[in-house]
PDB file of N, CA and C in Angstrom:
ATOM      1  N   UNK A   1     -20.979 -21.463 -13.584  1.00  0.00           N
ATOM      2  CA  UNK A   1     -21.301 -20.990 -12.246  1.00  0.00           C
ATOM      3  C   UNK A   1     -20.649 -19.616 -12.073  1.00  0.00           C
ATOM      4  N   UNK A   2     -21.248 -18.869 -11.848  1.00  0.00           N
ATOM      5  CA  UNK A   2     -20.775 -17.055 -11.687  1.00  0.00           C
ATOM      6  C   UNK A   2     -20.535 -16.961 -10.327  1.00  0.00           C
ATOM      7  N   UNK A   3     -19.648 -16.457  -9.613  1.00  0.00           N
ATOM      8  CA  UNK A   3     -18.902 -16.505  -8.489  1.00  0.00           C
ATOM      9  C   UNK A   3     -18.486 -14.862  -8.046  1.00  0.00           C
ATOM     10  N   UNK A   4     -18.751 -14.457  -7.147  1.00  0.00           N
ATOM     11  CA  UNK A   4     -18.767 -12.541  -6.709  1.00  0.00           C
ATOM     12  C   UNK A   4     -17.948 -12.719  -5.723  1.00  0.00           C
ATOM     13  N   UNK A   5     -16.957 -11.832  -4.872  1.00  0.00           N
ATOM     14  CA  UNK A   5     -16.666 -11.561  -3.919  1.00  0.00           C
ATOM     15  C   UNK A   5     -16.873 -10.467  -3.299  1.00  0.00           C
ATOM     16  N   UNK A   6     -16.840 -10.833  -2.109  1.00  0.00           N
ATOM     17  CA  UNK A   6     -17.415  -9.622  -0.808  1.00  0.00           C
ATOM     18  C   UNK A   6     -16.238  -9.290  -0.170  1.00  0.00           C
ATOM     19  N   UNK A   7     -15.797  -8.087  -0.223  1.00  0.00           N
ATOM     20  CA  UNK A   7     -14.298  -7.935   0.842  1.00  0.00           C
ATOM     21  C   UNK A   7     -14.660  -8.330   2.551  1.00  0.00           C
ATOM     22  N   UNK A   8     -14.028  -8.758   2.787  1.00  0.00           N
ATOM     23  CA  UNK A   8     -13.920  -8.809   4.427  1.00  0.00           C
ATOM     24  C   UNK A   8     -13.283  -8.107   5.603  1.00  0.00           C
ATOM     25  N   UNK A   9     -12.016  -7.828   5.185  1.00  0.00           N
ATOM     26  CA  UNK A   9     -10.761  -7.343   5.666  1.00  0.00           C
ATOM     27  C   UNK A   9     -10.385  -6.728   4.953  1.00  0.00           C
ATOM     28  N   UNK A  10      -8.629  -5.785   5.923  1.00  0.00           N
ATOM     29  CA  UNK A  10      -7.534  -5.464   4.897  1.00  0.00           C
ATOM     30  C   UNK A  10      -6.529  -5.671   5.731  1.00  0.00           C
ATOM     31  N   UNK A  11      -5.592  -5.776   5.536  1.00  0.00           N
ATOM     32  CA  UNK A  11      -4.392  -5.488   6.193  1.00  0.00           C
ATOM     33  C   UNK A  11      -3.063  -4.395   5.667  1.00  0.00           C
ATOM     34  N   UNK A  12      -2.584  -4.125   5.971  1.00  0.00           N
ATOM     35  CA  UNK A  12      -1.394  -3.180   5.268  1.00  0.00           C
ATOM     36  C   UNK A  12      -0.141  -4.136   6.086  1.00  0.00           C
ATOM     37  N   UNK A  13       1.197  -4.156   5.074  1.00  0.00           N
ATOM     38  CA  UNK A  13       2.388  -5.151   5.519  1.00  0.00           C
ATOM     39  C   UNK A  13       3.369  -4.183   4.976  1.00  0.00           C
ATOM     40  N   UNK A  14       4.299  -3.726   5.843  1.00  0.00           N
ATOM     41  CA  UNK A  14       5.356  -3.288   5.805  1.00  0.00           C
ATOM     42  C   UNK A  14       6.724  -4.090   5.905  1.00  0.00           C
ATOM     43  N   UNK A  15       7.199  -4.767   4.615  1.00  0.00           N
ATOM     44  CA  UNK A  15       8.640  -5.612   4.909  1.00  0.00           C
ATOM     45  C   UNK A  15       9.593  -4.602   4.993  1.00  0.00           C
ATOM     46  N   UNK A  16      10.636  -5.135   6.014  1.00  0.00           N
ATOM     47  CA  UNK A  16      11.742  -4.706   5.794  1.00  0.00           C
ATOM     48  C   UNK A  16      13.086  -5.396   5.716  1.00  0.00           C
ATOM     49  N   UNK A  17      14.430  -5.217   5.175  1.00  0.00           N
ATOM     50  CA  UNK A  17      15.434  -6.083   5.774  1.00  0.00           C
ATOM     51  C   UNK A  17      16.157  -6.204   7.064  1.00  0.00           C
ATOM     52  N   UNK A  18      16.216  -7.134   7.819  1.00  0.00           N
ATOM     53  CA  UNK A  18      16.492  -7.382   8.708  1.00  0.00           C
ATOM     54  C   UNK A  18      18.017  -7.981   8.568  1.00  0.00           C
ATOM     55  N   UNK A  19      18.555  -7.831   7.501  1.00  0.00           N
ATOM     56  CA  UNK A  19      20.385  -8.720   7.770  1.00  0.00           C
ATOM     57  C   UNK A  19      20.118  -9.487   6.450  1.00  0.00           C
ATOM     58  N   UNK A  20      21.289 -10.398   6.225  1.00  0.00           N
ATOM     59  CA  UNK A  20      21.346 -11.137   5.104  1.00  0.00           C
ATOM     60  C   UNK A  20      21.817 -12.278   5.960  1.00  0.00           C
ATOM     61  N   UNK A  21      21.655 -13.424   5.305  1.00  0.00           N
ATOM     62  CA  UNK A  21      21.807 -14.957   5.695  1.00  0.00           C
ATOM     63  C   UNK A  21      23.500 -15.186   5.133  1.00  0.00           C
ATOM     64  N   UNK A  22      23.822 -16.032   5.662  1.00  0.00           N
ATOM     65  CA  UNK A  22      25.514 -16.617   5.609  1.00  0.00           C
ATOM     66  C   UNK A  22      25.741 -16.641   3.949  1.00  0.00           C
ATOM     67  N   UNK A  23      24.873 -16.741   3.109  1.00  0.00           N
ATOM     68  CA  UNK A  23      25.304 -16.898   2.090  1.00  0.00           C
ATOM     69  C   UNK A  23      24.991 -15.945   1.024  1.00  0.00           C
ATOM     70  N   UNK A  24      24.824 -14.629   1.727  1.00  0.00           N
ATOM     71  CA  UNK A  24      24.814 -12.866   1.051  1.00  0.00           C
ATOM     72  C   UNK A  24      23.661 -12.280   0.795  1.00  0.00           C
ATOM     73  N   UNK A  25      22.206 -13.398   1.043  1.00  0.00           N
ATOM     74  CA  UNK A  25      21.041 -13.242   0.833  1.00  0.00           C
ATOM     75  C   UNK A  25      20.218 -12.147   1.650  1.00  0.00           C
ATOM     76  N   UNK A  26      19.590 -11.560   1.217  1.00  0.00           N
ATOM     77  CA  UNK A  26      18.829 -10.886   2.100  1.00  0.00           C
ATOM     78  C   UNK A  26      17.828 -11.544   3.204  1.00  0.00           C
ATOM     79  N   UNK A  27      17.552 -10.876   4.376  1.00  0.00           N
ATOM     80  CA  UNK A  27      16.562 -11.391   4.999  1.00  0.00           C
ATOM     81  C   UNK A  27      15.433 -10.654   5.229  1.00  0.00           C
ATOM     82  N   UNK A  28      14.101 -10.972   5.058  1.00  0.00           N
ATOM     83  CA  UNK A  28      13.101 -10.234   5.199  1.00  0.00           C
ATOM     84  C   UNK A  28      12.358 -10.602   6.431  1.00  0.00           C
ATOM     85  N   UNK A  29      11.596  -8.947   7.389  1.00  0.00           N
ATOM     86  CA  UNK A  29      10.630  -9.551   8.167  1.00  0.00           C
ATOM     87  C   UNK A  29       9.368  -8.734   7.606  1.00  0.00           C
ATOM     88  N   UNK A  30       8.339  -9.201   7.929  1.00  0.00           N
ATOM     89  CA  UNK A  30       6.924  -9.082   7.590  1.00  0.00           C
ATOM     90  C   UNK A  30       6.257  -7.701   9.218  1.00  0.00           C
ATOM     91  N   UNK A  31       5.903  -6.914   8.848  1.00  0.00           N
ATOM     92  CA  UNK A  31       5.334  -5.934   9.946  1.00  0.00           C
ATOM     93  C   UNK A  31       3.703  -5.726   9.418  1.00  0.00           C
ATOM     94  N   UNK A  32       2.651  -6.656   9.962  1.00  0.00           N
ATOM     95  CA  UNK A  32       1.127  -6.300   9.366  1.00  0.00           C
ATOM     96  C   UNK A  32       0.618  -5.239  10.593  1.00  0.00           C
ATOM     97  N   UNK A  33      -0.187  -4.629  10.083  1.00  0.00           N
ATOM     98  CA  UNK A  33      -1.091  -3.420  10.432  1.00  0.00           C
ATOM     99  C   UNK A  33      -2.441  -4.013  10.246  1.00  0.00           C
ATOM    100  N   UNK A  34      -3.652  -4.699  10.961  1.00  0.00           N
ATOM    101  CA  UNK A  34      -4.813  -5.244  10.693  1.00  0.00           C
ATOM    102  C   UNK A  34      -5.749  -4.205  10.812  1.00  0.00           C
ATOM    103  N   UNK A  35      -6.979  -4.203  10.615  1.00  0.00           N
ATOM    104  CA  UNK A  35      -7.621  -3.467  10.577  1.00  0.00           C
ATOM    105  C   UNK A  35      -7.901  -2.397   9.878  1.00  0.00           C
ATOM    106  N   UNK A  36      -7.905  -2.720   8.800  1.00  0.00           N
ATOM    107  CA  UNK A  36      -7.395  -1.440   7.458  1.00  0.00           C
ATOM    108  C   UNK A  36      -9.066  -1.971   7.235  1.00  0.00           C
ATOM    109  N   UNK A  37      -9.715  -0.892   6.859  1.00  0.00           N
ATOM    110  CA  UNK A  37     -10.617  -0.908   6.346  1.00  0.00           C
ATOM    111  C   UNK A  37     -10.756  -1.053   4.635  1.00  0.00           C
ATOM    112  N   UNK A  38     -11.741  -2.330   4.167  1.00  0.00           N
ATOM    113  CA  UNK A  38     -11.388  -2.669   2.731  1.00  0.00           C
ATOM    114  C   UNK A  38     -12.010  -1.436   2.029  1.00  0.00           C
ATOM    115  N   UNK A  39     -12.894  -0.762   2.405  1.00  0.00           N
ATOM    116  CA  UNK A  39     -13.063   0.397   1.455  1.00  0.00           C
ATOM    117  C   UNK A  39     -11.985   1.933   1.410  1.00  0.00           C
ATOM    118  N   UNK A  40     -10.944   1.248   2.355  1.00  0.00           N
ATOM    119  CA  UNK A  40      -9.946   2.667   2.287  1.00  0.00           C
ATOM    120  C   UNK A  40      -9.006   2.166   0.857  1.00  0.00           C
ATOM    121  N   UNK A  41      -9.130   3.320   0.186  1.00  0.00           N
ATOM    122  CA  UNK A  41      -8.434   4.163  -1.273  1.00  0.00           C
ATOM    123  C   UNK A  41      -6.552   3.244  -1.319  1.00  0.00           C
ATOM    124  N   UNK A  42      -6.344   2.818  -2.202  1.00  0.00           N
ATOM    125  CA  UNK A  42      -4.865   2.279  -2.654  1.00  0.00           C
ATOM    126  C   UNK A  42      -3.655   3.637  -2.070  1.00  0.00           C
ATOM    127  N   UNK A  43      -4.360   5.136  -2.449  1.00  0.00           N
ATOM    128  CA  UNK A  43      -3.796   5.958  -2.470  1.00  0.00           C
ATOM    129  C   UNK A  43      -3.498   6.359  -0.561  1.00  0.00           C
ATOM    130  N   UNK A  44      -4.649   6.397  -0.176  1.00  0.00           N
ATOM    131  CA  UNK A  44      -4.610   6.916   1.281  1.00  0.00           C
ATOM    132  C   UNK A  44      -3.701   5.506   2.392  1.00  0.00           C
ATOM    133  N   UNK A  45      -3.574   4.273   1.590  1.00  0.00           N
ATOM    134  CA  UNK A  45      -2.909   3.356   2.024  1.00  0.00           C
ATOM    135  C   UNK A  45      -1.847   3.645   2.028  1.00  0.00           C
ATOM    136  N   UNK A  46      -1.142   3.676   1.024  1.00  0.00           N
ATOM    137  CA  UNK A  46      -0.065   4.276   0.419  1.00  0.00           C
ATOM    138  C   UNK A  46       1.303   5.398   1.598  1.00  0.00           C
ATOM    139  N   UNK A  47      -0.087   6.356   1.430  1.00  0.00           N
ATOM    140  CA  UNK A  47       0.489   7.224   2.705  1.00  0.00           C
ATOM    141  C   UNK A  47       0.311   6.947   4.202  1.00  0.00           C
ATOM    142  N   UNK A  48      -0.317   5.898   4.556  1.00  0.00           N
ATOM    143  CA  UNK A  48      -0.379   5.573   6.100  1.00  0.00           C
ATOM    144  C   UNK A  48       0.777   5.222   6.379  1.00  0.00           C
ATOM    145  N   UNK A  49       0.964   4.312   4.645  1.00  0.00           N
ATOM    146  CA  UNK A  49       2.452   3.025   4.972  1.00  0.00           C
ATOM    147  C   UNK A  49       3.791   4.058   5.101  1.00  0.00           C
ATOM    148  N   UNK A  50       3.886   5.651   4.210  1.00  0.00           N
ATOM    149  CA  UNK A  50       4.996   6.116   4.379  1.00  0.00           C
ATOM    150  C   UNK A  50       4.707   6.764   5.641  1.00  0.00           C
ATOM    151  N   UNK A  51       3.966   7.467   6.477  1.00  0.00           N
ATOM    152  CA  UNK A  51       4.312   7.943   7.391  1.00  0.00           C
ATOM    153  C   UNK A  51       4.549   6.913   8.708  1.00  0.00           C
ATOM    154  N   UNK A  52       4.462   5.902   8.544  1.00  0.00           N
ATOM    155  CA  UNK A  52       4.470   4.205   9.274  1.00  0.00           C
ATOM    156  C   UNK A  52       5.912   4.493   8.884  1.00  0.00           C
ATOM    157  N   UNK A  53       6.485   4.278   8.237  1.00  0.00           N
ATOM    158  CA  UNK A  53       7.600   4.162   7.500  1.00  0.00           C
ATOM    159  C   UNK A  53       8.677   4.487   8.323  1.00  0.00           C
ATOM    160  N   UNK A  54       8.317   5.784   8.183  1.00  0.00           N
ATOM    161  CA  UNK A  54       9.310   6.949   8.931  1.00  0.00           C
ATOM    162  C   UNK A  54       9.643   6.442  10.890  1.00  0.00           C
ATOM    163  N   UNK A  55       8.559   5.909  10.863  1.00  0.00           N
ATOM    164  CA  UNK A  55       8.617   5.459  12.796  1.00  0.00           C
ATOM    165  C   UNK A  55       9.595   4.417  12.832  1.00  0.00           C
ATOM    166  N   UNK A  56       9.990   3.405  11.708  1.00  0.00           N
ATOM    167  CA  UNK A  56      10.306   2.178  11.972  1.00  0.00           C
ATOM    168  C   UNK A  56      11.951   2.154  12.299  1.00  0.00           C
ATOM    169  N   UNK A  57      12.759   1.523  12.650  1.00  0.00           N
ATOM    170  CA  UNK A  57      14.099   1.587  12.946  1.00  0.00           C
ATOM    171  C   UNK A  57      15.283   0.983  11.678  1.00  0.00           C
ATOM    172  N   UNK A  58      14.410   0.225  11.052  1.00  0.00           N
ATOM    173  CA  UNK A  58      14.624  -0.501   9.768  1.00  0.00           C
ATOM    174  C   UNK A  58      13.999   0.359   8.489  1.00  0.00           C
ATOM    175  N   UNK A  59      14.832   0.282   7.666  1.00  0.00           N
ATOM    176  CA  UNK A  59      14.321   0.884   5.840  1.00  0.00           C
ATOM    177  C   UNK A  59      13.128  -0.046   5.619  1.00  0.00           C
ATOM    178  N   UNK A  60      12.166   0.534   4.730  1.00  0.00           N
ATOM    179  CA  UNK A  60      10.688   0.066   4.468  1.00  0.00           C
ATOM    180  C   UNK A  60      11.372  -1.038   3.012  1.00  0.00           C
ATOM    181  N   UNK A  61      11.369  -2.244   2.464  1.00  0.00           N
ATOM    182  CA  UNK A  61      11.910  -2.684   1.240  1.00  0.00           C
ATOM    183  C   UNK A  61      10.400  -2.244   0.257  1.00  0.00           C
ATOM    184  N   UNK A  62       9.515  -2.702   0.874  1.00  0.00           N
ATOM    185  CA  UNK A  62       7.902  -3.500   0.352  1.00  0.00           C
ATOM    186  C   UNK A  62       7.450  -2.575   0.784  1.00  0.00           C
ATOM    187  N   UNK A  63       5.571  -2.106   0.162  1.00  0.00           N
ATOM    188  CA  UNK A  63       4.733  -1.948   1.187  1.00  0.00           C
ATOM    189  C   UNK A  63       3.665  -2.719   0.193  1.00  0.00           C
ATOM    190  N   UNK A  64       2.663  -3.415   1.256  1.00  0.00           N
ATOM    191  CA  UNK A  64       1.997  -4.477   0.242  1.00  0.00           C
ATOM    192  C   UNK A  64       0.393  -3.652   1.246  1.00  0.00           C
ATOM    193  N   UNK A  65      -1.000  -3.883   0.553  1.00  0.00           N
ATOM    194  CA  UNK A  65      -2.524  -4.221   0.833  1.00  0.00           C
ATOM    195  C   UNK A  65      -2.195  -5.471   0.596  1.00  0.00           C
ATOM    196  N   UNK A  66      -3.280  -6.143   1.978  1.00  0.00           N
ATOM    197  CA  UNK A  66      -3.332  -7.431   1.728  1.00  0.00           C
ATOM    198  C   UNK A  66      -4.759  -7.487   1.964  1.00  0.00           C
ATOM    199  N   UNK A  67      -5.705  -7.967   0.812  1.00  0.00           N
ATOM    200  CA  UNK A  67      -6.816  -7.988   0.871  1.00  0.00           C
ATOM    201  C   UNK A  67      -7.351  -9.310   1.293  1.00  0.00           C
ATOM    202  N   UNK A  68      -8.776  -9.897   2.255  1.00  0.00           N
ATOM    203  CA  UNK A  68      -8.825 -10.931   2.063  1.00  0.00           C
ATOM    204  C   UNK A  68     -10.726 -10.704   1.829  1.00  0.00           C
ATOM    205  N   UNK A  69     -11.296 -11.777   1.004  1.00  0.00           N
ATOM    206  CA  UNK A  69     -12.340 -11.574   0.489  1.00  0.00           C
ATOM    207  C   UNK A  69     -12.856 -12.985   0.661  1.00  0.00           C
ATOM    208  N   UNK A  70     -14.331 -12.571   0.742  1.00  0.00           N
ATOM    209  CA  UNK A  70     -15.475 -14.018   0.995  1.00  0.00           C
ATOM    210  C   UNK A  70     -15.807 -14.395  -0.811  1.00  0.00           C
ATOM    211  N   UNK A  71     -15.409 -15.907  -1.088  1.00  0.00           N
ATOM    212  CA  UNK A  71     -16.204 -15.949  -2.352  1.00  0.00           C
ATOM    213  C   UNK A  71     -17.448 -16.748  -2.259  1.00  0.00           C
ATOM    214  N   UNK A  72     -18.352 -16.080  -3.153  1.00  0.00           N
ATOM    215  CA  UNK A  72     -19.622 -16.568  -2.907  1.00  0.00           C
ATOM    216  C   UNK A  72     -20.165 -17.170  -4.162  1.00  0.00           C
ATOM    217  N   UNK A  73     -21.323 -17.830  -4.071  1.00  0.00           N
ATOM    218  CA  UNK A  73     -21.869 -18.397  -5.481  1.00  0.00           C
ATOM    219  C   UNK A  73     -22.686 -17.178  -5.982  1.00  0.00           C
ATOM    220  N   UNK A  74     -22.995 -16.554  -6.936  1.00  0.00           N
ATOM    221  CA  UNK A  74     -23.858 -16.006  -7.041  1.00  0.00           C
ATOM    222  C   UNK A  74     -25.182 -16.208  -7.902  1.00  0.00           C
TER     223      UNK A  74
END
């Protein structure tokens, strides 16, 4: 069975650390940006997330695309 996907979405996620836990660990929070268009470039992502970056009050750790896609039969 041959199986295609169709993008749907994007999102862009900016983690950062937020503190470490009692036992020296880091803590992470999750910051999504929806509405990323799936045909925008890895590269032009890239730079949304650093100039995003620069606004935030917290250091950037991550910057992730989070793609989500329809699978279909084909």
């Amino acid at each position: 069975m041959a199986v295609s996907k169709n993008p749907v979405n994007a999102s862009l996620r900016l983690v950062t650390q937020t503190g470490t836990t009692a036992k020296g660990e880091p803590k992470f929070q999750n910051r999504d940006f929806k509405g990323l268009k799936p045909s925008a470039t890895d590269e032009n992502v890239f730079a949304a997330a650093e100039a995003l970056s620069g606004l935030m009050s917290l250091p950037v750790s991550r910057i992730a695309r989070v793609d989500m896609n329809q699978l279909v039969e084909a």
